[in-house]
PDB file of N, CA and C in Angstrom:
ATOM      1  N   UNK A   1     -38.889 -16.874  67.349  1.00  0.00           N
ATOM      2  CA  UNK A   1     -39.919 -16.137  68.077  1.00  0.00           C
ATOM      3  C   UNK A   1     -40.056 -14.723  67.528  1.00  0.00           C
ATOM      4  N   UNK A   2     -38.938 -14.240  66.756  1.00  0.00           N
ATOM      5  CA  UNK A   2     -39.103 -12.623  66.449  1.00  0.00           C
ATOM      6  C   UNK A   2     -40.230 -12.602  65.190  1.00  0.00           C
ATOM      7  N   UNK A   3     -39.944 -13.883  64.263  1.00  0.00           N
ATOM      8  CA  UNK A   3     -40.999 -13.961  63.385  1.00  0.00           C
ATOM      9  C   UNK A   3     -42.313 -13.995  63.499  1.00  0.00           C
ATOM     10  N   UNK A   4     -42.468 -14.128  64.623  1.00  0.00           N
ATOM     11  CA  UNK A   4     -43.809 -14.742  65.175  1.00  0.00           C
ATOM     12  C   UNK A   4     -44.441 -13.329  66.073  1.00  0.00           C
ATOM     13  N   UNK A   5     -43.278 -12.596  66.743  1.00  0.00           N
ATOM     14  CA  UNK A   5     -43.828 -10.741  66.860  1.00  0.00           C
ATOM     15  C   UNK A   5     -44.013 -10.628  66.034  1.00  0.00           C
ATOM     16  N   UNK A   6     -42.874 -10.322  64.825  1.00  0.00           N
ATOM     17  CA  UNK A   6     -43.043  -9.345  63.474  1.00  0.00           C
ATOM     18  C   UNK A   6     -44.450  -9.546  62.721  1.00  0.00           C
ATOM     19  N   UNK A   7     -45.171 -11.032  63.062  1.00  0.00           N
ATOM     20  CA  UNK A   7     -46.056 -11.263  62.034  1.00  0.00           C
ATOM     21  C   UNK A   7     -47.347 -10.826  62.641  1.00  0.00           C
ATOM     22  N   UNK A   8     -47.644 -10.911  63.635  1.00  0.00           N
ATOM     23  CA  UNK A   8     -48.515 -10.477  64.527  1.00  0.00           C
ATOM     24  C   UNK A   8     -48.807  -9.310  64.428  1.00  0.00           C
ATOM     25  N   UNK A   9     -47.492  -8.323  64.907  1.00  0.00           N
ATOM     26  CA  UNK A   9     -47.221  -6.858  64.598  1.00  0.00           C
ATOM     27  C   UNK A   9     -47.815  -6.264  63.451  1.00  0.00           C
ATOM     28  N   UNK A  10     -47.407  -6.959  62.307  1.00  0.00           N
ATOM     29  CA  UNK A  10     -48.027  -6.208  61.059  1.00  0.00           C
ATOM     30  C   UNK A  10     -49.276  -7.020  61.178  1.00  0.00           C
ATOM     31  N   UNK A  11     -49.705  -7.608  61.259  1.00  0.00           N
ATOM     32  CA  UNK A  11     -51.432  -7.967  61.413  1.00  0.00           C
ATOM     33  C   UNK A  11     -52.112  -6.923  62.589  1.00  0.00           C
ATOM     34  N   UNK A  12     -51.321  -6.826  63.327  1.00  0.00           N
ATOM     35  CA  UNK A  12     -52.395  -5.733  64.193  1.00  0.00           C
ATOM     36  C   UNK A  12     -51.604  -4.756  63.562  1.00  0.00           C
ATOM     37  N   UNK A  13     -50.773  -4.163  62.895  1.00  0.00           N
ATOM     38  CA  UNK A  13     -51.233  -2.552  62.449  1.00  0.00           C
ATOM     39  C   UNK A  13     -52.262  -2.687  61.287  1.00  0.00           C
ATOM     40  N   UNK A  14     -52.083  -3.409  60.369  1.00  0.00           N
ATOM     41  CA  UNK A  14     -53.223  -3.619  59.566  1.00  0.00           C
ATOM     42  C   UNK A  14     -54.417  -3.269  59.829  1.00  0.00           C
ATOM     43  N   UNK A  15     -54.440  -4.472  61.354  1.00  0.00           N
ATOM     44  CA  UNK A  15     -56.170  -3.858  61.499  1.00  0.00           C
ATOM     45  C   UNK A  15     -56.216  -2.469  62.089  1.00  0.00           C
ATOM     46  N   UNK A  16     -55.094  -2.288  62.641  1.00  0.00           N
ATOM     47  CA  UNK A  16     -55.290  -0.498  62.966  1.00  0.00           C
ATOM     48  C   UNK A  16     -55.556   0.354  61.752  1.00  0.00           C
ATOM     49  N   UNK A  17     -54.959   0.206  60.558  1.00  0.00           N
ATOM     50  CA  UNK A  17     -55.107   0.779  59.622  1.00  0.00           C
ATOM     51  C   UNK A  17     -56.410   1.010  58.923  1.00  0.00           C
ATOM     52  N   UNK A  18     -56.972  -0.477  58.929  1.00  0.00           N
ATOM     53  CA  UNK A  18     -58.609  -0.490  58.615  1.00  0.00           C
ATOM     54  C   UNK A  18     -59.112   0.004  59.654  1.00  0.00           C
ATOM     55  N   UNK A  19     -58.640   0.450  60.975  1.00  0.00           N
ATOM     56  CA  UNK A  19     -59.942   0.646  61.865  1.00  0.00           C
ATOM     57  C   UNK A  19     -59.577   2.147  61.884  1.00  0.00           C
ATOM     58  N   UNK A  20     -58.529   2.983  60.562  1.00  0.00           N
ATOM     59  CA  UNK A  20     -58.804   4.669  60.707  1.00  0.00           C
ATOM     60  C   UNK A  20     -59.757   5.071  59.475  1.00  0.00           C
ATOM     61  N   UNK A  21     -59.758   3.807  58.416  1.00  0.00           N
ATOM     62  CA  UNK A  21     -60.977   3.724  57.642  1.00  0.00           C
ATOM     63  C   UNK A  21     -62.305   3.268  58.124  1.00  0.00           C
ATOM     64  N   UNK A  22     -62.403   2.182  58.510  1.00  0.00           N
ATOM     65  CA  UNK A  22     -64.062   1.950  59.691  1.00  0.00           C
ATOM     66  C   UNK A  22     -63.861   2.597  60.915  1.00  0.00           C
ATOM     67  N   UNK A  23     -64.682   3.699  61.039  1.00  0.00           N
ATOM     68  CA  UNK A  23     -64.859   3.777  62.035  1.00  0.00           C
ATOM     69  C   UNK A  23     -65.363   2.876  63.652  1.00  0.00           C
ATOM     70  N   UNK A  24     -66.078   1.486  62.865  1.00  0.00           N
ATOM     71  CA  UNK A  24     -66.309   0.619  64.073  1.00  0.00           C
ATOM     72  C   UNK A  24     -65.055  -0.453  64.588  1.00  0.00           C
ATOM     73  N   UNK A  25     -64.215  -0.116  64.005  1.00  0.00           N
ATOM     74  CA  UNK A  25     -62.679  -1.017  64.355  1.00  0.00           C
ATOM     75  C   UNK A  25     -61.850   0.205  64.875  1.00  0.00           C
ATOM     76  N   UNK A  26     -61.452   0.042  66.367  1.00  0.00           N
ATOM     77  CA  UNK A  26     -60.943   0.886  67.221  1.00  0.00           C
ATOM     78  C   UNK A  26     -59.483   0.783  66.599  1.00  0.00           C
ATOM     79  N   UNK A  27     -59.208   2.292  66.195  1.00  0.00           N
ATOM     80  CA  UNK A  27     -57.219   1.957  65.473  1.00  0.00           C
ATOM     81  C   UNK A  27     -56.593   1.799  67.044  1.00  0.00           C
ATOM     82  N   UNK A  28     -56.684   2.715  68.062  1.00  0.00           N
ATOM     83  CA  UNK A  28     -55.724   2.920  69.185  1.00  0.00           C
ATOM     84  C   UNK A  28     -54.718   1.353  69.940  1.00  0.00           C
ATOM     85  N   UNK A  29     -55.972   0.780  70.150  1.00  0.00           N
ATOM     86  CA  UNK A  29     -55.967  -0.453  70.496  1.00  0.00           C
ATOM     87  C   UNK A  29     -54.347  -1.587  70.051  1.00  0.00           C
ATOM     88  N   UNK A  30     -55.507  -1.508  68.389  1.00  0.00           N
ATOM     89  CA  UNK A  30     -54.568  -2.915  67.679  1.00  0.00           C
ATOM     90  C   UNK A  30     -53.012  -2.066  67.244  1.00  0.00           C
ATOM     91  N   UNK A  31     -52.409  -0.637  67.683  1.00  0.00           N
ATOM     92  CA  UNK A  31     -51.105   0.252  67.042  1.00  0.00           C
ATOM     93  C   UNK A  31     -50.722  -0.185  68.187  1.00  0.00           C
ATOM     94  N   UNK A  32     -51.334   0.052  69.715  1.00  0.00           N
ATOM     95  CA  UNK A  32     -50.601  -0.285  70.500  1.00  0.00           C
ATOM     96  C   UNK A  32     -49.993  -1.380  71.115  1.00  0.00           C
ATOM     97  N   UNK A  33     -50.932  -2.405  70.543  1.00  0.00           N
ATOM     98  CA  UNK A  33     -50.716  -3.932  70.508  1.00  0.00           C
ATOM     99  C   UNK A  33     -49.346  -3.870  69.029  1.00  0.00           C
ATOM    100  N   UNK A  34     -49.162  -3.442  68.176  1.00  0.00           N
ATOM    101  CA  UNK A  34     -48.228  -3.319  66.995  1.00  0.00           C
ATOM    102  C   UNK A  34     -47.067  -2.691  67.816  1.00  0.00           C
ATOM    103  N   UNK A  35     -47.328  -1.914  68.421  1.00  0.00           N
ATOM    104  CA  UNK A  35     -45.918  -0.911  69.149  1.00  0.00           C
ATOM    105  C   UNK A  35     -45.348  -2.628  69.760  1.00  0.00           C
ATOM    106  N   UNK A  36     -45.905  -3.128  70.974  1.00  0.00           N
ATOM    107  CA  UNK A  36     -45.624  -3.973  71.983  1.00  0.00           C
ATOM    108  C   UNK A  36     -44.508  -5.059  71.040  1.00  0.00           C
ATOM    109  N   UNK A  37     -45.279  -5.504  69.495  1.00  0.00           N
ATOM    110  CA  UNK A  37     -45.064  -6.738  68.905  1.00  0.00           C
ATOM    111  C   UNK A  37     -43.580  -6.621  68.318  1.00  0.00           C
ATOM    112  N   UNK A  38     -43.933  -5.256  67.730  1.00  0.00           N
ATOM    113  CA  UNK A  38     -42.790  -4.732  67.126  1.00  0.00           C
ATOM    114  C   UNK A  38     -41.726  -4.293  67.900  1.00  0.00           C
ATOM    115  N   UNK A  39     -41.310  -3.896  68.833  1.00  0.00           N
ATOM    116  CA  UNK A  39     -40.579  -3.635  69.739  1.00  0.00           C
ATOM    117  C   UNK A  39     -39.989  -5.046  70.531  1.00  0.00           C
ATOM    118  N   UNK A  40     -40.346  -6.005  70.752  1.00  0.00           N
ATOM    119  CA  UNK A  40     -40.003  -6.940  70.401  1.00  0.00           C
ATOM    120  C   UNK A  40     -39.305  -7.854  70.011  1.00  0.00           C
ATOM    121  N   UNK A  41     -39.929  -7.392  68.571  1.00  0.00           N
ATOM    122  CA  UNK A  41     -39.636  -8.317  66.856  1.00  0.00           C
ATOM    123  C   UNK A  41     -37.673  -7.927  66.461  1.00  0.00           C
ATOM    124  N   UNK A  42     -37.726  -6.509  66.575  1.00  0.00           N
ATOM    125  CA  UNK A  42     -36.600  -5.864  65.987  1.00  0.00           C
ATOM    126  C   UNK A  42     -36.553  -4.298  66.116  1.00  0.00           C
ATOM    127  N   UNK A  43     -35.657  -4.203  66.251  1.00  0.00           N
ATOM    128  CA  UNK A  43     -35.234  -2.895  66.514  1.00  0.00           C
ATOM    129  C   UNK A  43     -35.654  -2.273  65.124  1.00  0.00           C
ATOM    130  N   UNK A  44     -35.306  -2.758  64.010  1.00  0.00           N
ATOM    131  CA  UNK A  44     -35.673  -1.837  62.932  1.00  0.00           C
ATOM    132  C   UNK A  44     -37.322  -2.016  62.672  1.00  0.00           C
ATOM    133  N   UNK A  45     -38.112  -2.879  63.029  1.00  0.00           N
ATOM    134  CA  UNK A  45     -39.692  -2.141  62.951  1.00  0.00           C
ATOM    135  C   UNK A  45     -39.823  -1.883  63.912  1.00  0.00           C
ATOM    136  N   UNK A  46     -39.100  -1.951  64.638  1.00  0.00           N
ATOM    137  CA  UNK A  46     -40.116  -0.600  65.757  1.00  0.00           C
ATOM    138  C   UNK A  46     -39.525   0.634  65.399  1.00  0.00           C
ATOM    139  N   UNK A  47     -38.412   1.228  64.948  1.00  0.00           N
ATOM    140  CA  UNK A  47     -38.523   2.383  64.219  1.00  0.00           C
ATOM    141  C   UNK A  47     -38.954   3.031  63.476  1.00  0.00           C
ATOM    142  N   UNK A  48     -39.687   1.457  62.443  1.00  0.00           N
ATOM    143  CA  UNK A  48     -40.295   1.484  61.328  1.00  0.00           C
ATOM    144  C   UNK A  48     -41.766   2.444  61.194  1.00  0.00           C
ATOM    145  N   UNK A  49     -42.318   1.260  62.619  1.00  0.00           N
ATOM    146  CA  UNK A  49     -43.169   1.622  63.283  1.00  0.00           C
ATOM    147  C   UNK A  49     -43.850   3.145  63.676  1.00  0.00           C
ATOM    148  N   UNK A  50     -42.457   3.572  64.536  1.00  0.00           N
ATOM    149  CA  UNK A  50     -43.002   4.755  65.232  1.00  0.00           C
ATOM    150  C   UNK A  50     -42.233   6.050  64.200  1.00  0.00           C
ATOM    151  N   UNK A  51     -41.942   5.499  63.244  1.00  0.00           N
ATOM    152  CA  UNK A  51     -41.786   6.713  62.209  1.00  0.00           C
ATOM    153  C   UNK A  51     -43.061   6.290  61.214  1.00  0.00           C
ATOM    154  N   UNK A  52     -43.665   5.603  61.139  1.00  0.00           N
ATOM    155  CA  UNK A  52     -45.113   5.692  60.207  1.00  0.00           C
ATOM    156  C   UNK A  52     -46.265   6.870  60.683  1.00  0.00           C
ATOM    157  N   UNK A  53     -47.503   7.322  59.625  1.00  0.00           N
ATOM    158  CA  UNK A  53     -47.640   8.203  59.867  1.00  0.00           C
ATOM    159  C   UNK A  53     -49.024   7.913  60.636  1.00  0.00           C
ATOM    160  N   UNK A  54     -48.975   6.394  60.498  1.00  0.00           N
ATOM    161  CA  UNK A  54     -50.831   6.106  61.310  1.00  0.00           C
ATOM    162  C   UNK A  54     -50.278   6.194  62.477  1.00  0.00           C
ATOM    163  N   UNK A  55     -49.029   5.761  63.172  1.00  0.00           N
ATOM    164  CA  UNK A  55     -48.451   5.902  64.338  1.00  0.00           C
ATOM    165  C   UNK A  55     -48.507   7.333  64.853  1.00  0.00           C
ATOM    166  N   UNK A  56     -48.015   8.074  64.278  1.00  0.00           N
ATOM    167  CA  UNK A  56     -47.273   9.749  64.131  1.00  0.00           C
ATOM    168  C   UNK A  56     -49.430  10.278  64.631  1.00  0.00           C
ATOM    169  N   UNK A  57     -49.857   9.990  63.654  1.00  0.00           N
ATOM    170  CA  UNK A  57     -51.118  10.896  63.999  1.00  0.00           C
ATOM    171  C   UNK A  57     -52.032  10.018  65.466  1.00  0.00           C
ATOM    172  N   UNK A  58     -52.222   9.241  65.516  1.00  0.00           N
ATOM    173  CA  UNK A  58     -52.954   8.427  66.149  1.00  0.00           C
ATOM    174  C   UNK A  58     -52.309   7.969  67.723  1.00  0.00           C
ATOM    175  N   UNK A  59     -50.990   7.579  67.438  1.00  0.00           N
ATOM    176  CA  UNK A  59     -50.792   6.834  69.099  1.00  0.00           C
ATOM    177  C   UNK A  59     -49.594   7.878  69.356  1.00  0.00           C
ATOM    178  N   UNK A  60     -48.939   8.480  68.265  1.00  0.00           N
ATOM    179  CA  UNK A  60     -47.273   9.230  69.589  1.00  0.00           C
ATOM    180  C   UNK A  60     -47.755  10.020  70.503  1.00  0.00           C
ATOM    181  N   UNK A  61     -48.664  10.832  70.582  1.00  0.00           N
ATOM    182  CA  UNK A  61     -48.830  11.578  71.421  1.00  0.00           C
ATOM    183  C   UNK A  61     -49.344  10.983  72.621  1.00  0.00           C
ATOM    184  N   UNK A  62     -50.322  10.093  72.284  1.00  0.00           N
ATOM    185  CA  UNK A  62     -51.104   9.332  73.643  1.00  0.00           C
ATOM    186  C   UNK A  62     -49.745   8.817  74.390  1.00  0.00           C
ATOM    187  N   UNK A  63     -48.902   7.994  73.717  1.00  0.00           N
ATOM    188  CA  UNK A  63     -47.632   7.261  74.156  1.00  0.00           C
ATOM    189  C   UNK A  63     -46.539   8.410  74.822  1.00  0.00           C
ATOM    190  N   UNK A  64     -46.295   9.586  74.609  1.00  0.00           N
ATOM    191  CA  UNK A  64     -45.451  10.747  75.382  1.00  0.00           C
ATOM    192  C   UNK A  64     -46.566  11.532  75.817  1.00  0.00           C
ATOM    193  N   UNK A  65     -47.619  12.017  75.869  1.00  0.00           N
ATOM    194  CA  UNK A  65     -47.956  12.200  77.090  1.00  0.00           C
ATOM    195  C   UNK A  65     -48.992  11.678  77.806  1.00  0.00           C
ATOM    196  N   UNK A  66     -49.415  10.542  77.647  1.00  0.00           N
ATOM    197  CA  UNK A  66     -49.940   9.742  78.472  1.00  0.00           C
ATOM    198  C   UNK A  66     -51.694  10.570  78.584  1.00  0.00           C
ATOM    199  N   UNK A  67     -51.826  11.144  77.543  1.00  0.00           N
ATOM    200  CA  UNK A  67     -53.496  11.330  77.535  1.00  0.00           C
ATOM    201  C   UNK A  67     -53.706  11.427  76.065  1.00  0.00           C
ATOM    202  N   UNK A  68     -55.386  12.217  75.884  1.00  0.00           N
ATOM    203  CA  UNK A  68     -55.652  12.235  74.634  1.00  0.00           C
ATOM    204  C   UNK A  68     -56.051  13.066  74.828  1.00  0.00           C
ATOM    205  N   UNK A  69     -56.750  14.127  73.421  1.00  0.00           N
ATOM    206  CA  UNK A  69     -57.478  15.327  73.067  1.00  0.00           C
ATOM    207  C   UNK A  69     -59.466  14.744  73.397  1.00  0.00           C
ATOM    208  N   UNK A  70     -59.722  14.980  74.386  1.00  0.00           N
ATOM    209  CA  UNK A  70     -61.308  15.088  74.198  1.00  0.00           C
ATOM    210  C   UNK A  70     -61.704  14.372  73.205  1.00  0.00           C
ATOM    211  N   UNK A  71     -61.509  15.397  71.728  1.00  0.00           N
ATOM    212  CA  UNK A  71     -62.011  14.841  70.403  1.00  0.00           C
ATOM    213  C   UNK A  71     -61.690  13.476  70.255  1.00  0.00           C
ATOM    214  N   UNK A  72     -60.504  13.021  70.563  1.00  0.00           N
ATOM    215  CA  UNK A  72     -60.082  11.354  70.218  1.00  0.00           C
ATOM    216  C   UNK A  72     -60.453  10.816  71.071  1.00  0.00           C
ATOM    217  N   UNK A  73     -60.651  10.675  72.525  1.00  0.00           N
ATOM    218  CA  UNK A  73     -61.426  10.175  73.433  1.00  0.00           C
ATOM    219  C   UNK A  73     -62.944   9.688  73.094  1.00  0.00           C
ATOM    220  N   UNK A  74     -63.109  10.629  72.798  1.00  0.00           N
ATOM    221  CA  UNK A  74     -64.978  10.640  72.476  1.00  0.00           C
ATOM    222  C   UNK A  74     -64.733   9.963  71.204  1.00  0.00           C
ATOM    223  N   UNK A  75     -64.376  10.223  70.273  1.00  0.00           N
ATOM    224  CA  UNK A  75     -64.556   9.320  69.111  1.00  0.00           C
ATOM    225  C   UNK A  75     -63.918   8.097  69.250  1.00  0.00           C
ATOM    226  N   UNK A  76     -62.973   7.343  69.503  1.00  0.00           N
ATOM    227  CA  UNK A  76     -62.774   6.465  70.198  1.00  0.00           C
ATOM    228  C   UNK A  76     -63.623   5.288  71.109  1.00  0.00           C
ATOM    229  N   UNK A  77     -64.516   6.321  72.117  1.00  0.00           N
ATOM    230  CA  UNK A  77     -65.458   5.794  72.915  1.00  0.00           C
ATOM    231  C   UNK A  77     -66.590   5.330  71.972  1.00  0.00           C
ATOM    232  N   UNK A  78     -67.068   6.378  71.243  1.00  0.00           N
ATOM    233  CA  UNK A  78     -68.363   6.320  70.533  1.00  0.00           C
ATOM    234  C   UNK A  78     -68.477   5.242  69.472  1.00  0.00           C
ATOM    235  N   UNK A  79     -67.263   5.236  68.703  1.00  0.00           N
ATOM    236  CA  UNK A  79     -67.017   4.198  67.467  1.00  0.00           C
ATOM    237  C   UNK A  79     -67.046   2.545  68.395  1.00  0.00           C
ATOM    238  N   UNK A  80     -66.301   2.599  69.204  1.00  0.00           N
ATOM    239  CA  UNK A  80     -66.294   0.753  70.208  1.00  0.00           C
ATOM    240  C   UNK A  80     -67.668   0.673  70.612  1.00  0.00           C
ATOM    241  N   UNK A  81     -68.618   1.881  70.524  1.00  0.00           N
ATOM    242  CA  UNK A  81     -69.617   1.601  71.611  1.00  0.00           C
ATOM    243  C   UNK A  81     -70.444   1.139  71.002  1.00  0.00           C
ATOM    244  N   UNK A  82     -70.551   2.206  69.374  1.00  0.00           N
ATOM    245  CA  UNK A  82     -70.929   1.188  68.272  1.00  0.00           C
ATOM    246  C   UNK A  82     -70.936   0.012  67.788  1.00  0.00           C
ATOM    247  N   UNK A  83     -69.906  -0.466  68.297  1.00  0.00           N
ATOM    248  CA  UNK A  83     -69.306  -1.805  67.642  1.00  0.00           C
ATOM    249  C   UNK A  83     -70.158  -2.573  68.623  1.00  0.00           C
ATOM    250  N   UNK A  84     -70.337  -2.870  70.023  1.00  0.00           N
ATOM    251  CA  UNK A  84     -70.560  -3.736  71.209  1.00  0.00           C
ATOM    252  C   UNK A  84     -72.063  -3.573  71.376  1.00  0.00           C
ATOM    253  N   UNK A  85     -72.487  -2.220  70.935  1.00  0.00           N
ATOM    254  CA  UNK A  85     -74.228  -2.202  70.323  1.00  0.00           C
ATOM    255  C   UNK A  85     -74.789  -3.326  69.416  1.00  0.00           C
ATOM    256  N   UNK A  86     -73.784  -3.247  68.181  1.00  0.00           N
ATOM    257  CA  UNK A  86     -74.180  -4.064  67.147  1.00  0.00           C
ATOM    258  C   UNK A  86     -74.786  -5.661  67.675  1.00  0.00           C
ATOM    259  N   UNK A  87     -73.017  -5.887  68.343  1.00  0.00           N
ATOM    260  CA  UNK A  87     -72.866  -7.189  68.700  1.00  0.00           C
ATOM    261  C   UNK A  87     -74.175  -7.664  70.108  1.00  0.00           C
ATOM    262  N   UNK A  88     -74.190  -6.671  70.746  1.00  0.00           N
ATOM    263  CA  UNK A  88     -75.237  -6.717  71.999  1.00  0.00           C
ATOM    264  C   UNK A  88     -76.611  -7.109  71.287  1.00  0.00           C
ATOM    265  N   UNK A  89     -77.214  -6.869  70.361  1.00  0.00           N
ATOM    266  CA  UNK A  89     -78.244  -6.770  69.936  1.00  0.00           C
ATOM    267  C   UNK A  89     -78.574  -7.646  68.860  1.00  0.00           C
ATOM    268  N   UNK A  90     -77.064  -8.394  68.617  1.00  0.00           N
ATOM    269  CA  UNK A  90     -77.173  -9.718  67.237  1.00  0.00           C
ATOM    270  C   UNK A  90     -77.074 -11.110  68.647  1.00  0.00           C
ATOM    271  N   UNK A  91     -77.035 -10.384  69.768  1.00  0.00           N
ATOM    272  CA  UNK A  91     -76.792 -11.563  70.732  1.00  0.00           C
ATOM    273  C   UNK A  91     -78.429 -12.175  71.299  1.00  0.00           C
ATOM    274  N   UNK A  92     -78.434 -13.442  71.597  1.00  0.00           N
ATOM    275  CA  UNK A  92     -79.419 -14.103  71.954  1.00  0.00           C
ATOM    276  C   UNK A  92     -79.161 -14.406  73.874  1.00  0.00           C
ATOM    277  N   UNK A  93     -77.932 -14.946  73.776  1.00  0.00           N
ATOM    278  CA  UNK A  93     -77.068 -15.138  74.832  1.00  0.00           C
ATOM    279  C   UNK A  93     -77.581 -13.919  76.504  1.00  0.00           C
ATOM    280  N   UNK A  94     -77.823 -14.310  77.325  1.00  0.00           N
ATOM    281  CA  UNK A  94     -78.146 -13.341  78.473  1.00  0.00           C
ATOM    282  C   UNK A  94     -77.084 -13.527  78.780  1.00  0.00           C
ATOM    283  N   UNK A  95     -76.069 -13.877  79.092  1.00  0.00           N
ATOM    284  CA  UNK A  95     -74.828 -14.553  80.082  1.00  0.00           C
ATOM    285  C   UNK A  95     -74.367 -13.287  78.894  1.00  0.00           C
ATOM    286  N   UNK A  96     -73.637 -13.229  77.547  1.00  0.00           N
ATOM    287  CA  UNK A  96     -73.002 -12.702  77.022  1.00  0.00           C
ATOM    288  C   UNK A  96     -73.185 -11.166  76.448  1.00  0.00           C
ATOM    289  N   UNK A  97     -74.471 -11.134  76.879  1.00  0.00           N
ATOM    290  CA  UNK A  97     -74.925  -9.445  77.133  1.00  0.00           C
ATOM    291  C   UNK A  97     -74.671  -8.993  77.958  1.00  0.00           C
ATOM    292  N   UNK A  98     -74.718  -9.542  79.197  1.00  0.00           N
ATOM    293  CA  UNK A  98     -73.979  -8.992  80.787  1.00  0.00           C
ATOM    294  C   UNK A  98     -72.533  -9.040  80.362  1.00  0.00           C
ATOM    295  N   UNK A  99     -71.722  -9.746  80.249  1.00  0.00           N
ATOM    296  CA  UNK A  99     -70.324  -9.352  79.329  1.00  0.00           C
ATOM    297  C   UNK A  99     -69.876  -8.383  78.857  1.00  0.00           C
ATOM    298  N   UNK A 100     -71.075  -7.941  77.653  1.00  0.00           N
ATOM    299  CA  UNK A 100     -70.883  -7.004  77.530  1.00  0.00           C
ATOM    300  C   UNK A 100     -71.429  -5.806  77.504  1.00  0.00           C
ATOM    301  N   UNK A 101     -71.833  -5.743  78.887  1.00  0.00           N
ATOM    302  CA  UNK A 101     -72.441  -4.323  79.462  1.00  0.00           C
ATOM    303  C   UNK A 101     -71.300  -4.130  80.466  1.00  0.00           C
ATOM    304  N   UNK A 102     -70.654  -5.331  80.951  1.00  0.00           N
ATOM    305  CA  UNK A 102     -69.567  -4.813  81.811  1.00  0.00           C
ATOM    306  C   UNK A 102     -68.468  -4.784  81.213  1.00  0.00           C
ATOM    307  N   UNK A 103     -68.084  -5.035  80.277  1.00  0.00           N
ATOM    308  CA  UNK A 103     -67.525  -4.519  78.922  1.00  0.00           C
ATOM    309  C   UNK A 103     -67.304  -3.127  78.575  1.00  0.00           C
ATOM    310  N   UNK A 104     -68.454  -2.955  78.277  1.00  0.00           N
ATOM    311  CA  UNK A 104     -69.028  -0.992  78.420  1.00  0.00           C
ATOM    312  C   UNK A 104     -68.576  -0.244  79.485  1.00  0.00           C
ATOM    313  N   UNK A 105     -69.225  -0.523  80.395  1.00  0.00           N
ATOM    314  CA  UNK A 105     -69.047   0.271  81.550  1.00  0.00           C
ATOM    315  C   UNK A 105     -67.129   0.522  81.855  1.00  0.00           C
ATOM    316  N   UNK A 106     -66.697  -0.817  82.266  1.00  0.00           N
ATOM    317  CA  UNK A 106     -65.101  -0.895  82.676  1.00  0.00           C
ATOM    318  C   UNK A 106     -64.517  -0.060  81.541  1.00  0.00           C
ATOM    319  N   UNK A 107     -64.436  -0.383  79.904  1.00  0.00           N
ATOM    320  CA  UNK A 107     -64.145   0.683  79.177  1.00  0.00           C
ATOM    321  C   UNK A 107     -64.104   2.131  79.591  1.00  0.00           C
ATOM    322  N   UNK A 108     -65.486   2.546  79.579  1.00  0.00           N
ATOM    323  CA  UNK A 108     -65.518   3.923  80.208  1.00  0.00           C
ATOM    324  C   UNK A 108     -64.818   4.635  81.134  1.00  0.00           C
ATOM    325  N   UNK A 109     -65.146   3.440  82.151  1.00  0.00           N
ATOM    326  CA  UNK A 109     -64.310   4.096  83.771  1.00  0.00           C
ATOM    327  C   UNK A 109     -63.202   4.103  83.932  1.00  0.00           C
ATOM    328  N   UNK A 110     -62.261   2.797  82.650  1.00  0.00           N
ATOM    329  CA  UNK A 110     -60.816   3.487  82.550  1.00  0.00           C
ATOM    330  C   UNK A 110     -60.622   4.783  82.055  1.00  0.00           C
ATOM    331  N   UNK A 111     -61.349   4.869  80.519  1.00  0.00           N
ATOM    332  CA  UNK A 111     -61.204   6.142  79.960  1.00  0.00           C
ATOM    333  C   UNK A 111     -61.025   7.093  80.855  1.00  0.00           C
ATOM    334  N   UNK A 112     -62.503   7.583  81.790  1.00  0.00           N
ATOM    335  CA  UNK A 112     -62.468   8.211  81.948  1.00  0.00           C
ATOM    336  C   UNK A 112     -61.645   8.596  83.620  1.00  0.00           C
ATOM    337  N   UNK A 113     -61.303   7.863  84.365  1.00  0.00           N
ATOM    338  CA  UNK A 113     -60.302   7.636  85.263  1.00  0.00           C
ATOM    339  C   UNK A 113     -58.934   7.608  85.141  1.00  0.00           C
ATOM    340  N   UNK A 114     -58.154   6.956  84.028  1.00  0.00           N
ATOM    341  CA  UNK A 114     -56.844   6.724  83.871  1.00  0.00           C
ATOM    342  C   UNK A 114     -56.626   7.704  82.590  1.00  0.00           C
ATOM    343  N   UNK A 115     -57.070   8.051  81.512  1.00  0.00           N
ATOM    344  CA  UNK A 115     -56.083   8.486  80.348  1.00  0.00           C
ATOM    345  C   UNK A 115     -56.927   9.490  80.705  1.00  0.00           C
ATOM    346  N   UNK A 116     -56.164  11.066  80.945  1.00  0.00           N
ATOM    347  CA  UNK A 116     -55.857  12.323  81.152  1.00  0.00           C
ATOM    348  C   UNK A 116     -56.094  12.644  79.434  1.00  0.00           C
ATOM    349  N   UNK A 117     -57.485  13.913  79.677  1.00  0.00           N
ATOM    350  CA  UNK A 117     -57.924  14.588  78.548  1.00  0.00           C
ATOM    351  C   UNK A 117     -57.103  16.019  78.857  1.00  0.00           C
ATOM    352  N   UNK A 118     -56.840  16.293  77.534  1.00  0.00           N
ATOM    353  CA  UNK A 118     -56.120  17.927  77.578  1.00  0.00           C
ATOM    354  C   UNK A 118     -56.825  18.128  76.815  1.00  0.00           C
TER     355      UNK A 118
END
């Protein structure tokens, strides 16, 4: 079963990694899904982990103090919102546009309800 974190783990930092190059692939997300896998997997990648530097810039701080800077909030928000635009508008589906408008919205109202901007 640890093989099966570990492999996961590095597939979602990956895509975290591509998503600090695309901006329409949310990094926060798939590091913190990598923290969960890796922690896990082995004690030595999750050290691995939270001594890397996409970790170091992107999730330690959200992870000790439990908010974000404005700036990463909003860009964060704006880049997913992008993404669910795209997809909203390649959709034919009515059932799966309501999805994801409540998609949108619940996003937001955690943001902006639960993770504390400094």
């Amino acid at each position: 079963m640890k093989i099966v974190f570990l492999s996961l783990g590095f597939f979602s930092f990956s895509l975290g990694i591509i998503g600090v190059i695309l901006p329409v692939l949310p990094t926060t997300p798939f590091l913190l899904l990598a923290t969960i896998l890796f922690s896990k997997s082995s004690e030595k990648a999750d050290k691995w982990l939270k001594n890397s530097k996409v970790y170091q810039k992107h999730l330690a701080e959200f992870i000790e103090k439990k908010s974000m800077s404005r700036k990463k909030k909003w860009i964060l928000l704006v880049s997913v919102d992008l993404l669910l635009l795209v997809v909203f508008l390649s959709l034919d589906s009515l059932f799966l546009k309501i999805i994801l408008i409540i998609l949108f919205l619940t996003k937001h109202w955690y943001f902006f309800r639960f993770v504390k901007t400094y």
